[in-house]
N, C-alpha and C. Protein backbone atom coordinates (compact mmCIF):
# COMPACT_ATOMS: atom_id res chain seq x y z
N UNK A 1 105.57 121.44 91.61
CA UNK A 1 104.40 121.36 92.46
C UNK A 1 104.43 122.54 93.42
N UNK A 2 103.49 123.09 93.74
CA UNK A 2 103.15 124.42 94.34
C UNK A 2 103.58 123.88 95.98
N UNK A 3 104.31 124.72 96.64
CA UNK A 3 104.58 124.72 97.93
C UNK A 3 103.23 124.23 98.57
N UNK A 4 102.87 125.04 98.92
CA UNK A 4 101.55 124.37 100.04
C UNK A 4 100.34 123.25 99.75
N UNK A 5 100.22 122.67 97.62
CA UNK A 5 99.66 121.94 97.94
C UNK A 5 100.60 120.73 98.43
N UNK A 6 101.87 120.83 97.98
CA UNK A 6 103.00 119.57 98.41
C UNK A 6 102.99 119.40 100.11
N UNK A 7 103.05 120.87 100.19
CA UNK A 7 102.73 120.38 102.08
C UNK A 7 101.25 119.67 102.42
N UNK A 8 100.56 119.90 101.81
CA UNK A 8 99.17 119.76 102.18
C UNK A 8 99.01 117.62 101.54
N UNK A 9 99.85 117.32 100.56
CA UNK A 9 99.57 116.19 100.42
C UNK A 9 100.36 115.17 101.18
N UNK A 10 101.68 115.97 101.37
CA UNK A 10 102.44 115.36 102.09
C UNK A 10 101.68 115.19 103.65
N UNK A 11 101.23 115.83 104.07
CA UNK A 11 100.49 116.09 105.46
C UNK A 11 99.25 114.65 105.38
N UNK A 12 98.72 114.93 104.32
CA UNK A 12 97.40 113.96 103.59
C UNK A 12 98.29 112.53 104.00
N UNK A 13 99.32 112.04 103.14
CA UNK A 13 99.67 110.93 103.06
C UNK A 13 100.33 110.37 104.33
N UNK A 14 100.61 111.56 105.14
CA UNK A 14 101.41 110.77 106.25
C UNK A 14 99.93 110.09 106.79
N UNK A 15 98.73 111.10 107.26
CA UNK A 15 97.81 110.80 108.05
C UNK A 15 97.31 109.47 107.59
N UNK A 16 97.23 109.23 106.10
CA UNK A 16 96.22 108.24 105.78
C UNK A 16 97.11 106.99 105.49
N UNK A 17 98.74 106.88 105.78
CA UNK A 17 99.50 106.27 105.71
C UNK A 17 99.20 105.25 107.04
N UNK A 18 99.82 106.16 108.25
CA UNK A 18 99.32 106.13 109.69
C UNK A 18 98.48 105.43 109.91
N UNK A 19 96.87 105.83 109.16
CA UNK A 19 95.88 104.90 109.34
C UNK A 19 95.95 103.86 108.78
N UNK A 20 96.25 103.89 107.73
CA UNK A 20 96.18 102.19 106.97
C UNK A 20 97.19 101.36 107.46
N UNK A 21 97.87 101.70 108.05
CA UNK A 21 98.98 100.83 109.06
C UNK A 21 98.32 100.60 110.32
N UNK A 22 97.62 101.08 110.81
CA UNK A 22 96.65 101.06 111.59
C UNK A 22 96.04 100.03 112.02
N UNK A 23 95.12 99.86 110.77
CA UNK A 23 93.76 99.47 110.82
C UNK A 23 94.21 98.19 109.59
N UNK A 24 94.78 98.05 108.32
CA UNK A 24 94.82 97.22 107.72
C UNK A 24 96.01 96.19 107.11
N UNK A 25 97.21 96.96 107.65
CA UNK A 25 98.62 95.90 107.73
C UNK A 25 97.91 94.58 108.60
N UNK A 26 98.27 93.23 107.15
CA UNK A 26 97.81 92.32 108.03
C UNK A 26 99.24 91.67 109.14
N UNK A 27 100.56 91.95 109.15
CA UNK A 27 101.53 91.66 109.11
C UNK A 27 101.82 91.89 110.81
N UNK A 28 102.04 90.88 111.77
CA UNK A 28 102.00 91.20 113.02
C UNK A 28 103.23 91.99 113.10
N UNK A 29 104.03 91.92 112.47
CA UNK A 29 105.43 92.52 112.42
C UNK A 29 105.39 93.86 112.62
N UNK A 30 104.22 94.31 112.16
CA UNK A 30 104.12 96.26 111.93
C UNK A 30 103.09 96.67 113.11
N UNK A 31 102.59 95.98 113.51
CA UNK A 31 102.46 96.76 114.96
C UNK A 31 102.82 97.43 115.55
N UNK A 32 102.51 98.70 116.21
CA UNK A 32 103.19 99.39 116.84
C UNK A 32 104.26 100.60 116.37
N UNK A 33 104.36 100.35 114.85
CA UNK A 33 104.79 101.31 113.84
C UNK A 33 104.60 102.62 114.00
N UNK A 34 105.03 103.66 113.84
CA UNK A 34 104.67 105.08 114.22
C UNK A 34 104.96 105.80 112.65
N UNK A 35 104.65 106.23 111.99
CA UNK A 35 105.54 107.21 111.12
C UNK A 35 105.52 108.38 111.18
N UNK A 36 106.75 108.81 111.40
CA UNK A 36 107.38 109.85 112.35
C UNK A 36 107.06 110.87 111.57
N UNK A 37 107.92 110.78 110.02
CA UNK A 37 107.37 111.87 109.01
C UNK A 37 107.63 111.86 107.79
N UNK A 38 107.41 112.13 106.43
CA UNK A 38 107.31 112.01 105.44
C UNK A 38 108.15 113.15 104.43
N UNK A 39 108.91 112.38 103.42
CA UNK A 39 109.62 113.59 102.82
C UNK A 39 109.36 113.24 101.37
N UNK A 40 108.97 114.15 100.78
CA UNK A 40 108.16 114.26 99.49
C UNK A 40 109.49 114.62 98.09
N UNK A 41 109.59 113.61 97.58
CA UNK A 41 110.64 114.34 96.01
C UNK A 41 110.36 115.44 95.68
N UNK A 42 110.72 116.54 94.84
CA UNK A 42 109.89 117.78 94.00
C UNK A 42 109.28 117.17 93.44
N UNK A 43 109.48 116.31 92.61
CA UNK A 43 108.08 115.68 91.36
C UNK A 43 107.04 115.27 92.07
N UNK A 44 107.41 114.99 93.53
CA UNK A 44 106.04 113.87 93.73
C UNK A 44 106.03 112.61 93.64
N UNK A 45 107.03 112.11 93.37
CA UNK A 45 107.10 110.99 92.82
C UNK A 45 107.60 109.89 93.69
N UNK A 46 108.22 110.30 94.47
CA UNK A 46 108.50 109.06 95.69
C UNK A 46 108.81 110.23 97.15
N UNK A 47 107.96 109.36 97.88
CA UNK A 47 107.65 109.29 99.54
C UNK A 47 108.90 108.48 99.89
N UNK A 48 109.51 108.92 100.74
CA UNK A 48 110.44 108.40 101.96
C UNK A 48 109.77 109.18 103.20
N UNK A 49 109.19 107.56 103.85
CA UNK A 49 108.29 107.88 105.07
C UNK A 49 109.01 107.04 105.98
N UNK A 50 109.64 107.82 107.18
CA UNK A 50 110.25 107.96 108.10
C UNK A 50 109.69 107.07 109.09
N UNK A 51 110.13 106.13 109.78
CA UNK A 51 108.96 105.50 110.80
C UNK A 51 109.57 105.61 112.52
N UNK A 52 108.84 104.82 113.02
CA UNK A 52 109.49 104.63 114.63
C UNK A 52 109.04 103.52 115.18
N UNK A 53 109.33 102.78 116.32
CA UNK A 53 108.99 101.77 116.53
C UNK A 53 109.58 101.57 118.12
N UNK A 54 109.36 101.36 119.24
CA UNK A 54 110.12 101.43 120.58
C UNK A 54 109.87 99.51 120.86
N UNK A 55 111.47 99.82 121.57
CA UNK A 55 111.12 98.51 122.03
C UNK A 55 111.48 96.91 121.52
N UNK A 56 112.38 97.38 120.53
CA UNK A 56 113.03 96.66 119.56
C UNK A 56 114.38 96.51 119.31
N UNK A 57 114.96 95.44 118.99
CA UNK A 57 116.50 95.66 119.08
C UNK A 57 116.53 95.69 117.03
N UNK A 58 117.88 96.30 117.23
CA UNK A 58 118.19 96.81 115.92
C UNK A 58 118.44 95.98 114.61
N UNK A 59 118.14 94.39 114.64
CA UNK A 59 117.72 93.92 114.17
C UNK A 59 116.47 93.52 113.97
N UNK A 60 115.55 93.24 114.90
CA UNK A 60 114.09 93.62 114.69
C UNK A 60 113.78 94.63 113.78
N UNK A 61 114.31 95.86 114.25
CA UNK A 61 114.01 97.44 112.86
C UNK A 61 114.42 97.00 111.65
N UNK A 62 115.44 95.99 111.45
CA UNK A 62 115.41 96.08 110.09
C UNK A 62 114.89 94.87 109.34
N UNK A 63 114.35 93.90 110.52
CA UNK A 63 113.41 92.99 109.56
C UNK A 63 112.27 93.81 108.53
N UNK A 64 111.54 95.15 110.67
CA UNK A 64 110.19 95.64 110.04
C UNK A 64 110.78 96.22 109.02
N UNK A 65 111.68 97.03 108.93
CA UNK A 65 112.04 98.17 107.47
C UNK A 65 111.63 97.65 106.34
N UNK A 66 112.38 96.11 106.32
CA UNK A 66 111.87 95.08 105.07
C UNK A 66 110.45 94.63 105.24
N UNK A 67 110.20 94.54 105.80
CA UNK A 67 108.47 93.95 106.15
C UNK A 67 107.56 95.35 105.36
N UNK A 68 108.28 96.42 105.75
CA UNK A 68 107.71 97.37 105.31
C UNK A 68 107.80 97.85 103.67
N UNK A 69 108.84 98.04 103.11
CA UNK A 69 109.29 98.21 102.05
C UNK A 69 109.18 97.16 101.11
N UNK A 70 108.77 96.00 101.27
CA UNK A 70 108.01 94.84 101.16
C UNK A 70 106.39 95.06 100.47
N UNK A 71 106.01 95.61 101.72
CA UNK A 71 104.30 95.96 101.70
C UNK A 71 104.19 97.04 101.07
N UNK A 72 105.20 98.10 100.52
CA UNK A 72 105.38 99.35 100.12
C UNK A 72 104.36 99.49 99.04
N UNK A 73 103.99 98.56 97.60
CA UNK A 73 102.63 98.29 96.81
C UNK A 73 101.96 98.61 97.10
N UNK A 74 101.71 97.62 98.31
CA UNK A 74 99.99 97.77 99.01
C UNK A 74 99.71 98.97 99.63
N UNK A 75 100.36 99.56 100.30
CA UNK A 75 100.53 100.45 100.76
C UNK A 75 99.89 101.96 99.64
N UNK A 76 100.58 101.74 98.48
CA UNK A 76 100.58 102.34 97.60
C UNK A 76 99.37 102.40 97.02
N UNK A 77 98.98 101.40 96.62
CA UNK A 77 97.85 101.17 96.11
C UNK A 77 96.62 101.41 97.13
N UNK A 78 96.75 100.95 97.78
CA UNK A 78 95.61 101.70 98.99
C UNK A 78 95.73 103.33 99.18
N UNK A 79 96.14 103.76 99.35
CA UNK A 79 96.77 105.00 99.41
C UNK A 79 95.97 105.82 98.07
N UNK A 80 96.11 105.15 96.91
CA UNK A 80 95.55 106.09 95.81
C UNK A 80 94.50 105.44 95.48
N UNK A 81 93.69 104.79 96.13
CA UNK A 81 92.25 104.53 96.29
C UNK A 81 91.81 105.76 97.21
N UNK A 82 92.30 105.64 98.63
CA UNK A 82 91.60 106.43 99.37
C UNK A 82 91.51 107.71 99.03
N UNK A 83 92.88 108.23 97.99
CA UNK A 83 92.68 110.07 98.00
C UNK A 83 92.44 110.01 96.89
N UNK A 84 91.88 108.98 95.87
CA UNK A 84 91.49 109.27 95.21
C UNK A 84 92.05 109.83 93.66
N UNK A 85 93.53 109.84 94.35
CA UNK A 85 94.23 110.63 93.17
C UNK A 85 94.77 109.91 92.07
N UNK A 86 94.87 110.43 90.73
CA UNK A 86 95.76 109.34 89.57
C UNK A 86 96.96 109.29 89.83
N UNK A 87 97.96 109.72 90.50
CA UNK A 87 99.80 109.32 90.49
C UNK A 87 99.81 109.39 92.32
N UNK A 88 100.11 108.49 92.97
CA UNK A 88 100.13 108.28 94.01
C UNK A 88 102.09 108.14 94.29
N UNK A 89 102.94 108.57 94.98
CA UNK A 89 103.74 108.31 94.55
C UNK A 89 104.50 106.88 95.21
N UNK A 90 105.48 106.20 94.48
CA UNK A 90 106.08 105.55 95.62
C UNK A 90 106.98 105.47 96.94
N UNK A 91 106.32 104.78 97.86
CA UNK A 91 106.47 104.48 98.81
C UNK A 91 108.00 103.71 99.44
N UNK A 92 108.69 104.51 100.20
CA UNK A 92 110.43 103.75 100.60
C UNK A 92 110.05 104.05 102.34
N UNK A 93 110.68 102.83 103.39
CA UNK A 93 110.46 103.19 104.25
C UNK A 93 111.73 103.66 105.05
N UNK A 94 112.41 104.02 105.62
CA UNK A 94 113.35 104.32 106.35
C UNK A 94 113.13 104.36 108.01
N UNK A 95 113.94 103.86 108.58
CA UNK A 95 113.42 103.98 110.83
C UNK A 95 114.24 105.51 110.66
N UNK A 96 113.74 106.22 111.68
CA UNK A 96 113.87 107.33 112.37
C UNK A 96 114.30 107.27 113.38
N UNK A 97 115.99 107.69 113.29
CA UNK A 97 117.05 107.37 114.59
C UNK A 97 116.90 108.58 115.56
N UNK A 98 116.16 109.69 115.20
CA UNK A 98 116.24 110.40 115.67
C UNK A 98 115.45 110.58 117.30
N UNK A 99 114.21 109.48 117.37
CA UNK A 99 113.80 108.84 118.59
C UNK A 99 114.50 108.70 119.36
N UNK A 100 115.72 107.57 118.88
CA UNK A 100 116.70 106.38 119.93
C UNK A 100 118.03 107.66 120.18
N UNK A 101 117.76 108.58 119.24
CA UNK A 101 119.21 109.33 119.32
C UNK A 101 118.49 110.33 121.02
N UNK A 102 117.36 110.96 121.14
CA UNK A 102 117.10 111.98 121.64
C UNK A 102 116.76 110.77 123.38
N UNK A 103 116.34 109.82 123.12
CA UNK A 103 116.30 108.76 124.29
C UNK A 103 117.87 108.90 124.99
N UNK A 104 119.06 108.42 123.87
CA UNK A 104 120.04 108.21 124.34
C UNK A 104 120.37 109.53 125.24
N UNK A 105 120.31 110.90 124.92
CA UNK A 105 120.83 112.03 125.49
C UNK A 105 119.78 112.41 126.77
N UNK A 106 118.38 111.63 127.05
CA UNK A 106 117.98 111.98 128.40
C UNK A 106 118.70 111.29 128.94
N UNK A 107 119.21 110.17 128.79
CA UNK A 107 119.59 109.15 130.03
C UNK A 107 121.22 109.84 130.53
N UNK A 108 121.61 110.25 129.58
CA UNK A 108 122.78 110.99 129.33
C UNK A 108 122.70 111.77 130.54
N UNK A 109 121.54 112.72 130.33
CA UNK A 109 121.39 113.76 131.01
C UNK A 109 120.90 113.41 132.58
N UNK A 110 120.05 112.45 132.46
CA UNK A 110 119.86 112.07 134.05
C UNK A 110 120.84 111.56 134.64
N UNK A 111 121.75 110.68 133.87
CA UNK A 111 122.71 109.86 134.67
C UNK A 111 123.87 111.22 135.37
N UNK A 112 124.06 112.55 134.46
CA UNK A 112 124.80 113.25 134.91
C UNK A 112 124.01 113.90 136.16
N UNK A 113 122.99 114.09 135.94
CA UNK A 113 122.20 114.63 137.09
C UNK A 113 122.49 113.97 138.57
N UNK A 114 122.06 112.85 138.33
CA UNK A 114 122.25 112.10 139.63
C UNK A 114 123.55 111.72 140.08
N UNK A 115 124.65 112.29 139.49
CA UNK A 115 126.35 112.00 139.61
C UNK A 115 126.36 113.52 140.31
N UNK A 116 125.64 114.42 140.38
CA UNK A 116 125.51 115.55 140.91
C UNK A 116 126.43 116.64 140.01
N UNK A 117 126.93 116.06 138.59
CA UNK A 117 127.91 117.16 137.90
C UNK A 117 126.51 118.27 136.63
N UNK A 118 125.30 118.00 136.87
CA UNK A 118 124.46 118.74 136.41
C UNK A 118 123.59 119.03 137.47
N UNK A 119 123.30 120.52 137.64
CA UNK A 119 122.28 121.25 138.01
C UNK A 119 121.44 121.49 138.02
């Protein structure tokens, strides 16, 4: 698959991913869902879409993960209605630690601040 249309669908699917989590997850569980970002196979063939979620303890994330990867079909199938396309690929969800990781190092950083050993 050609570099930029893979960027360009990958870009497509996060947005219209986003929305249909949005607007049509009937699942109170996925509220508040973010997906952070999307990583495309070479074939195309399976999405690992990255998510986020604040506010949750780390069992909660991995109910939604399953709640999600669960709905991963529907998801799917909606998905290649809206763009229209014949091979839509499948859908895996994974949380994105990289949120809770970059949270952990402000507090890091303020707590040193206010100990007066940062400048």
């Amino acid at each position: 698959m050609a570099k930029v249309k893979k960027e360009r669908l990958k870009e497509n699917l996060k947005i219209r991913l986003a929305q249909l989590l949005h607007k049509e997850a009937a699942d109170p569980r996925l509220e508040g869902v973010t997906i952070s970002s999307l990583k495309l196979s070479p074939d195309g063939a399976l999405a690992t879409c990255f998510f986020s979620i604040f506010g949750k303890t780390p069992e909660e994330v991995q109910k939604i993960e399953a709640a999600l990867n669960h709905s991963s079909g529907f998801f799917q199938r909606r998905l290649g209605q809206v763009l229209e396309s014949r091979n839509t690929p499948r859908l895996h969800f994974v949380f994105d630690k990289g949120f809770d990781y970059s949270n952990q190092i402000e507090d890091v950083l303020i707590r040193l601040k206010k100990e007066g050993e940062l400048s």
